[in-house]
Protein backbone atom coordinates (compact mmCIF):
# COMPACT_ATOMS: atom_id res chain seq x y z
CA UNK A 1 -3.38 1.65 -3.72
CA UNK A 2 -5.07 3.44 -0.42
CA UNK A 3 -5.46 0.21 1.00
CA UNK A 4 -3.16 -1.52 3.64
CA UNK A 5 -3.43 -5.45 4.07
CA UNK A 6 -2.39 -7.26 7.09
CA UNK A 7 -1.17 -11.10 6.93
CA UNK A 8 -0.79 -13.69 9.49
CA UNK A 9 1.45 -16.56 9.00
CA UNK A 10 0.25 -20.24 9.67
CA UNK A 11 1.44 -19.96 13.29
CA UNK A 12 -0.96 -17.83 14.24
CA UNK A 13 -3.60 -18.69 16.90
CA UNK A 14 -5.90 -16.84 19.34
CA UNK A 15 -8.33 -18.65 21.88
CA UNK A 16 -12.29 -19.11 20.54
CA UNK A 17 -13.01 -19.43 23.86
CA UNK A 18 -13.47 -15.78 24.85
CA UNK A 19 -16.97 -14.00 24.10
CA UNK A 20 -17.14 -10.65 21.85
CA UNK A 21 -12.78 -10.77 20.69
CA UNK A 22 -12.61 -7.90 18.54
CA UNK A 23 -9.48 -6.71 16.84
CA UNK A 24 -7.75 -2.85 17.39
CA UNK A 25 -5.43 -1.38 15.37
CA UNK A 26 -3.55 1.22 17.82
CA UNK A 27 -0.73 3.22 18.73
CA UNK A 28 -1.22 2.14 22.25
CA UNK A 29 -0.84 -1.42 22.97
CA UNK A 30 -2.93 -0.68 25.99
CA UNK A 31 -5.89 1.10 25.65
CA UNK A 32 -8.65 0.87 22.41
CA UNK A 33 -8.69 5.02 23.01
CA UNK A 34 -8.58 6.45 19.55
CA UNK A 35 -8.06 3.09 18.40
CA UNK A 36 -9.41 1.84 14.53
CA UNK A 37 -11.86 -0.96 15.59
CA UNK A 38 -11.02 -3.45 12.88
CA UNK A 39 -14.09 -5.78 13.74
CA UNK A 40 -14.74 -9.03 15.69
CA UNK A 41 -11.92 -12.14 15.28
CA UNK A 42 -13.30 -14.56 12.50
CA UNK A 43 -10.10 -16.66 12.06
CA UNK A 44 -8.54 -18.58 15.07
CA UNK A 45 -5.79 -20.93 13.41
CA UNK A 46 -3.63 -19.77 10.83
CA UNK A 47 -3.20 -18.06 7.69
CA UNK A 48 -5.38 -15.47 7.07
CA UNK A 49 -5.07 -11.58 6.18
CA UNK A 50 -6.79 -8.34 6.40
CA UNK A 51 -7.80 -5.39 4.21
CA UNK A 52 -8.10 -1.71 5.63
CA UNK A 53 -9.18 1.13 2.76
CA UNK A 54 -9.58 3.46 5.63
CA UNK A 55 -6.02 3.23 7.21
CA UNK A 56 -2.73 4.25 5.38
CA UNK A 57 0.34 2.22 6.36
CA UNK A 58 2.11 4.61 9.06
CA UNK A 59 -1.06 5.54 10.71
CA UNK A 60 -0.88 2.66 13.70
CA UNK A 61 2.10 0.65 15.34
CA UNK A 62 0.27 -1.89 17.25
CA UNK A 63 -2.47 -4.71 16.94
CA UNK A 64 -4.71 -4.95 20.14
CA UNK A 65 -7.17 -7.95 21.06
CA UNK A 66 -9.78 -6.72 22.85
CA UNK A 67 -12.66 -8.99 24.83
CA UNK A 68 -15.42 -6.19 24.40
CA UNK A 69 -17.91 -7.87 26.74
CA UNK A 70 -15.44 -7.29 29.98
CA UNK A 71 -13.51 -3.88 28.46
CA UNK A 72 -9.68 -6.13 29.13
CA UNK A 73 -7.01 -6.43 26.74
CA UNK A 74 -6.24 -10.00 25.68
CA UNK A 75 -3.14 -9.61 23.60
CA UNK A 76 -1.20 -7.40 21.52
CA UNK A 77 1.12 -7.19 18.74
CA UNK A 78 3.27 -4.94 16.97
CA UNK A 79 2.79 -4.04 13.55
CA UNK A 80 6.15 -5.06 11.12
């Protein structure tokens, strides 16, 4: 398939508390430059996975929250 899911196990968790989180998919755990904007967090607390058709499975090595409202990083990830 052309499509590339990404899973989260039940451990996950990310604040609600912060306005406009939006998730990155990047090669730069730092900036949201050239950066697939994967949409605003829905899920907070656990399970829960993602489906890309627009993104092939070598194309991006890190996940990047992003608080759009104040332009900071919140957190990143690396993609296994």
């Amino acid at each position: 398939s052309n499509s590339v899911r990404l899973s989260f196990n039940d451990s996950y968790l990310a604040s609600s508390n912060l306005p406009g989180l939006y998730l990155y998919l990047t090669n730069n755990p730092n900036s949201i430059a050239n950066a697939y904007n994967a949409g605003p967090v829905a899920v907070f607390d656990g399970a829960h996975s993602y489906e890309f058709d627009d993104v092939q499975i070598n194309d991006f090595q890190y996940l990047l929250y992003w608080c759009e409202p104040f332009s900071v990083k919140v957190g990143e990830g690396t993609i296994n």
